[in-house]
Structures are given as structure tokens and as C-alpha cells.
Protein backbone atom coordinates (compact mmCIF):
# COMPACT_ATOMS: atom_id res chain seq x y z
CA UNK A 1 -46.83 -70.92 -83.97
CA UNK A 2 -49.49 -70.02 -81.26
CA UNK A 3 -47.56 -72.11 -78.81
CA UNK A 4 -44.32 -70.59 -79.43
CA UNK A 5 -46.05 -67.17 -79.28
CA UNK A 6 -47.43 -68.33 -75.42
CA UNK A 7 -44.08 -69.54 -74.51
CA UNK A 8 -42.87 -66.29 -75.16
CA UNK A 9 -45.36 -64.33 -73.88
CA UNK A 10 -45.07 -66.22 -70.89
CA UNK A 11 -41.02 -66.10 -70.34
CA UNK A 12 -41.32 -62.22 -70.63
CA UNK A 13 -43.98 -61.86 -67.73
CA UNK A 14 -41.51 -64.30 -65.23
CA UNK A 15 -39.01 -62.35 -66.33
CA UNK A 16 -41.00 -58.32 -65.89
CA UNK A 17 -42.19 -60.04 -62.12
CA UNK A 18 -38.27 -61.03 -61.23
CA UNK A 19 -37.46 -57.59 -61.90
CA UNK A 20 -39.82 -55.83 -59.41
CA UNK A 21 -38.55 -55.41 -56.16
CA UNK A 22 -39.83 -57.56 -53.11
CA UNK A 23 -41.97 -56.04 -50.64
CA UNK A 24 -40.21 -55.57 -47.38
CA UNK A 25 -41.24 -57.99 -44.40
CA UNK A 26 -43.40 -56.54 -42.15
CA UNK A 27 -40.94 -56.73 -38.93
CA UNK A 28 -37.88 -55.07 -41.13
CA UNK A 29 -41.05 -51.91 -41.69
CA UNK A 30 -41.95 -52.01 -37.94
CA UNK A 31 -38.24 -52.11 -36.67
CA UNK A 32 -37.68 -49.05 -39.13
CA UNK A 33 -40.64 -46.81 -38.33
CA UNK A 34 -39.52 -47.28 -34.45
CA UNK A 35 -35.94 -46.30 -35.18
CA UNK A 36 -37.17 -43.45 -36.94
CA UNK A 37 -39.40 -41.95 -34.08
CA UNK A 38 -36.35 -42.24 -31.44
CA UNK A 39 -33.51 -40.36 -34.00
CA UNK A 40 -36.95 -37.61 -34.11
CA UNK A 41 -37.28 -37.67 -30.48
CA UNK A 42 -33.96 -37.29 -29.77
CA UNK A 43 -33.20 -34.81 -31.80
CA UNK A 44 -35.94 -33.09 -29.70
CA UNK A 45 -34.33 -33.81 -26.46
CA UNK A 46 -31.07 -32.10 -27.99
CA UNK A 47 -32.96 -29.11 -28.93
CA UNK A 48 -34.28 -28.89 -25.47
CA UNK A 49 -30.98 -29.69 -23.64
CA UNK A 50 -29.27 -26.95 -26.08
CA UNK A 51 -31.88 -23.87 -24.91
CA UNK A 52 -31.56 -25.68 -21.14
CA UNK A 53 -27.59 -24.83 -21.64
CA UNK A 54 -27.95 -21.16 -23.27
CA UNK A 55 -30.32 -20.61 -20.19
CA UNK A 56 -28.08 -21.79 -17.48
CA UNK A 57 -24.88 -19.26 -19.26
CA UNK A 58 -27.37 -16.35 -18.61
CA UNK A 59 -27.58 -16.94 -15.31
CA UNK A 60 -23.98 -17.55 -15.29
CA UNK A 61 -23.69 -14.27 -16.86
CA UNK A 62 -25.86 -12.38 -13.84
CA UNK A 63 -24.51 -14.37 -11.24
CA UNK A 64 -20.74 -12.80 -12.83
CA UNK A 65 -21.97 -9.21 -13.42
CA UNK A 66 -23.37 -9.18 -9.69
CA UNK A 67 -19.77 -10.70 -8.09
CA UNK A 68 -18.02 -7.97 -10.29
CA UNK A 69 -20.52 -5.07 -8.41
CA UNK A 70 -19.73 -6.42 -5.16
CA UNK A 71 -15.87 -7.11 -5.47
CA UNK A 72 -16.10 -3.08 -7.06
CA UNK A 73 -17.81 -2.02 -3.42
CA UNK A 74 -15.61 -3.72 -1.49
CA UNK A 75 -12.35 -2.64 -3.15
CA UNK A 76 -13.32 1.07 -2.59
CA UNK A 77 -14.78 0.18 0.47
CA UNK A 78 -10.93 -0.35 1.50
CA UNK A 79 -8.96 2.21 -0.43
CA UNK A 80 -9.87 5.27 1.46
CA UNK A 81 -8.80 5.79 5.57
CA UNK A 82 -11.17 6.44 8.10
CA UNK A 83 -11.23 9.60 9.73
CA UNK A 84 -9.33 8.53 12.96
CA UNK A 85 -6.81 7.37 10.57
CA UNK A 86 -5.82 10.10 8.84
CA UNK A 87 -5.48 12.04 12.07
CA UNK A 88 -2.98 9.70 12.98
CA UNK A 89 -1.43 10.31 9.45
CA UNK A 90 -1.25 13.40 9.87
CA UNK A 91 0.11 13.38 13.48
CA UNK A 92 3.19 10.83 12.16
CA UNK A 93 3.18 13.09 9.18
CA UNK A 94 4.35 16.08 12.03
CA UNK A 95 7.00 13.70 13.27
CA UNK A 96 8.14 12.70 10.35
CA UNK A 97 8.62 16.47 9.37
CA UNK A 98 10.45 16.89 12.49
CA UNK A 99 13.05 14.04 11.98
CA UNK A 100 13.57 15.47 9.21
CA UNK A 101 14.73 18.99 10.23
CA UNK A 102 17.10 16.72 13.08
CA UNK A 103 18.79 15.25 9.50
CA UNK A 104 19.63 18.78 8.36
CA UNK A 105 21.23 19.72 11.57
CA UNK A 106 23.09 16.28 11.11
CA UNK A 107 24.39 17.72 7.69
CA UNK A 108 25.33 20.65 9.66
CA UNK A 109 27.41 18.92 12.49
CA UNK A 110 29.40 16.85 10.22
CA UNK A 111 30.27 19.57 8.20
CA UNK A 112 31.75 21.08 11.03
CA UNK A 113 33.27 17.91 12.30
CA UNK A 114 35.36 17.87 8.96
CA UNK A 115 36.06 21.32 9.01
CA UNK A 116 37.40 20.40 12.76
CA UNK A 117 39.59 17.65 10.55
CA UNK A 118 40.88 19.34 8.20
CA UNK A 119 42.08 22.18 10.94
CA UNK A 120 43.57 19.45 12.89
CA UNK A 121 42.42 21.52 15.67
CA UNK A 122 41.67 18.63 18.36
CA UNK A 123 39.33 20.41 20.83
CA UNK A 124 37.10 22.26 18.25
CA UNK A 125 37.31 17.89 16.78
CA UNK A 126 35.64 16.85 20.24
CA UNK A 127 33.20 19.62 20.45
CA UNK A 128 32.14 19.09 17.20
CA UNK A 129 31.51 15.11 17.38
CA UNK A 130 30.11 15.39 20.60
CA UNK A 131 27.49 17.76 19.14
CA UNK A 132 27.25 15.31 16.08
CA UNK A 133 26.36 12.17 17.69
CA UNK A 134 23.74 13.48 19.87
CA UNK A 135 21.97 14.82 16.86
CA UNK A 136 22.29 11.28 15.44
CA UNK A 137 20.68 9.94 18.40
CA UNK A 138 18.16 12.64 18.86
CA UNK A 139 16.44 11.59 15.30
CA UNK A 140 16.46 7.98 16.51
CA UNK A 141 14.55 8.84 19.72
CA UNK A 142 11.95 10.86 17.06
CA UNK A 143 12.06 8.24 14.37
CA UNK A 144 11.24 5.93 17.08
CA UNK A 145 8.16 7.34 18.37
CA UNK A 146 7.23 7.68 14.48
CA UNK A 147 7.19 3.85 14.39
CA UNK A 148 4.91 3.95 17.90
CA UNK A 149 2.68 6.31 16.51
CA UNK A 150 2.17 5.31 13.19
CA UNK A 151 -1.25 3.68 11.89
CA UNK A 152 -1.50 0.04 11.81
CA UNK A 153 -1.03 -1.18 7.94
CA UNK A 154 0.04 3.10 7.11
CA UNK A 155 2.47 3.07 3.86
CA UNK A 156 4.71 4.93 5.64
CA UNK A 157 5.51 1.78 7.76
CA UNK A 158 8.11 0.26 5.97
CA UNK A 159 10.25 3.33 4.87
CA UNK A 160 10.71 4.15 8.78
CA UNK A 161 12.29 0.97 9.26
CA UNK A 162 14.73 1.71 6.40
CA UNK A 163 15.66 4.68 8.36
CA UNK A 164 16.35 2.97 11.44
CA UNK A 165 18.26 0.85 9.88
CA UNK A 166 20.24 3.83 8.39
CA UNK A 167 20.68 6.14 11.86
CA UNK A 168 22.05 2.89 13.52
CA UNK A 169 24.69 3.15 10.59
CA UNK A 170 25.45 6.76 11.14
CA UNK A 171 26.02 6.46 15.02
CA UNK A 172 28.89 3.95 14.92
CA UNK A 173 30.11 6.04 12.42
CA UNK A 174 29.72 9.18 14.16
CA UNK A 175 31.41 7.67 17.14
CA UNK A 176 34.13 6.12 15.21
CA UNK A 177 35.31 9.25 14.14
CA UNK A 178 38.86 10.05 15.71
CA UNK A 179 39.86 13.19 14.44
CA UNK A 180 42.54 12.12 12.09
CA UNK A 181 42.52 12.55 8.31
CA UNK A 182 41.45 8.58 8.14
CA UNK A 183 37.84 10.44 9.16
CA UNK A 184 37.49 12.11 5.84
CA UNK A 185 36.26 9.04 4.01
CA UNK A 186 33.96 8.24 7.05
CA UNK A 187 32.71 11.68 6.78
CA UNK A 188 32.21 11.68 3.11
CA UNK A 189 30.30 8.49 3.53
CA UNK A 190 27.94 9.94 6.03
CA UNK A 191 27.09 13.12 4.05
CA UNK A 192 25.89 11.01 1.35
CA UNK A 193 23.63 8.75 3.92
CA UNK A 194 22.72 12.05 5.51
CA UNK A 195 21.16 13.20 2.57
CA UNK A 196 19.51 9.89 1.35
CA UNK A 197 18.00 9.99 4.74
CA UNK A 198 15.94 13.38 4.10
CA UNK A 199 14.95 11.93 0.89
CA UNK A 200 13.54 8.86 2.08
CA UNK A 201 11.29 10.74 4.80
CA UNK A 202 10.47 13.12 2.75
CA UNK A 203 8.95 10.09 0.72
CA UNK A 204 7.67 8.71 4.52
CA UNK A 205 5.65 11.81 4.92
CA UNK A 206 4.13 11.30 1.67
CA UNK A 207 3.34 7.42 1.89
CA UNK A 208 1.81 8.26 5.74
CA UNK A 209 -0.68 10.92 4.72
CA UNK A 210 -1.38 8.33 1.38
CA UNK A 211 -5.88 8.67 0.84
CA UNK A 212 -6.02 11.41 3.43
């Protein structure tokens, strides 16, 4: 009975000491406790890199707000004409105003040419063009030295080139002109251009004396 009772006793205790869990080697703890300190250390070297990064944006962010101060200076640095500028605005300003009152006279002669048309009267036809096409030219000759005169870069620039363009139109027309009733749609034509030239100096004057 006492042997059985040993036996037993015995079995169970191999059995309890199975059932506890090995120790770990002592390489598998080493290896562990190193792997352990880098993940820690480079967790730290993240940390760092992060406020390194956050750092570097703020300068980034100075570095922007001072580029955005000096891109402000020069753009109104460059807006506004100089002094000697605007003079010469305002000079091409004078002959634009004076090309201007040649265009109305132009209105005035080609009126008269049609009336001269429409009469059929043939000298009052040739007095009338004559007069006509040396208005014409006269407000090329002034249009001309507006181009000359005017500032280098001056807004009125390219508006006085659409008027050339326009008064080179007007004298073939003008010249053209026969004194028949054919005239009347050339005449028509050239009232219309007469006019659109006014507006678009009137617009010239404005663009030339533009920041003055």
C-alpha cells in the first residue's frame, strides 16, 4: 500500500515539473534585451528627426514670408512712372489730343465730299477730296510723331499702331473716291472708321498718361 502510495506520489511530481515552463537559454535573453534597446533607441532617433523636420518647415516658413515682402517691393517698385516719364506722357498725351481734333475735321471733309456726291456737282467733288485727303495725311504726320515721342514700354504704344494701321486705310480710300454715286458706300465706310478712330485715341490718351 505504501509503495503504491510513493508511486503515486512520485508520477504526480514528474508530471507538476513537465508542466512548468523551461527557462529561456541565456543567448535567446541576451539577443532579446539587445533588440529591445535598438527598437528604444530608434524610436528616439525618430523623435529627434521628427522636431529636426518641424524645425527646418519654420525656417521654410520665414525664408517664404521674407520672398513674399520682397516680390511686394519690387512689384510696386515697378507700377508707378518716374517723373521724366510722365512728362513724356503727358507731352504724347498733347499729341494725341491733337490727332484727335485732325479726325473731327476728317468727319467734316467727308461729309462734304458726299454732299459734293450727291450734288453731282464735279468741281465742288475735287475741292472737297482734295481738302479730305490732306486732312487724312495731316493726322498721319501727327500720329507719327506720337509713336516718336512716346515713352519706351507707355500703354499707349500699341493702340497708336492700330491707328496707323487705320489712316493708311482711309487714304486709299480717300483717294479712291471718284465722284460718282459708287463713292457713297466708300464714304459710308469711312465715316464709320472715322469715328472708331476718335474712340480709340481717346482710349490712347488714357493708356499714355496710365500711373501719372
Amino acid at each position: 500500500m505504501r509503495y503504491t502510495q510513493l508511486l503515486l506520489s512520485l508520477f504526480l511530481l514528474f508530471t507538476f515539473v513537465i508542466a512548468l515552463p523551461a527557462p529561456a537559454p541565456v543567448e535567446a535573453v541576451a539577443a532579446q534585451d539587445a533588440a529591445d534597446k535598438n527598437k528604444n533607441k530608434n524610436n528616439n532617433n525618430n523623435n529627434g528627426n521628427k522636431g529636426t523636420k518641424t524645425k527646418t518647415n519654420n525656417n521654410g516658413n520665414t525664408n517664404k514670408g521674407q520672398t513674399t515682402k520682397a516680390t511686394k517691393n519690387g512689384t510696386g517698385g515697378n507700377t508707378r512712372p518716374t517723373a521724366d516719364e510722365c512728362a513724356a506722357a503727358k507731352k504724347l498725351a498733347t499729341g494725341i489730343d491733337k490727332n484727335i481734333s485732325i479726325q473731327k475735321q476728317e468727319q467734316k471733309d467727308v461729309a462734304a465730299v458726299k454732299k459734293a456726291v450727291q450734288s453731282g456737282n464735279k468741281a465742288q467733288f475735287d475741292q472737297a477730296k482734295t481738302k479730305l485727303v490732306a486732312t487724312v495725311k495731316s493726322g498721319a504726320d501727327v500720329r507719327a510723331e506720337n509713336q516718336k515721342i512716346a515713352p519706351k514700354g507707355n500703354a499707349a504704344i500699341p493702340g497708336l499702331k492700330k491707328v496707323q494701321n487705320a489712316q493708311a486705310t482711309e487714304l486709299k480710300q480717300a483717294q479712291g473716291l471718284t465722284g460718282g454715286n459708287a463713292d457713297l458706300n466708300t464714304i459710308a465706310q469711312m465715316e464709320k472708321e472715322f469715328s472708331g478712330g476718335i474712340d480709340q485715341n481717346q482710349q490712347n490718351k488714357k493708356d499714355a498718361l496710365k500711373g501719372c
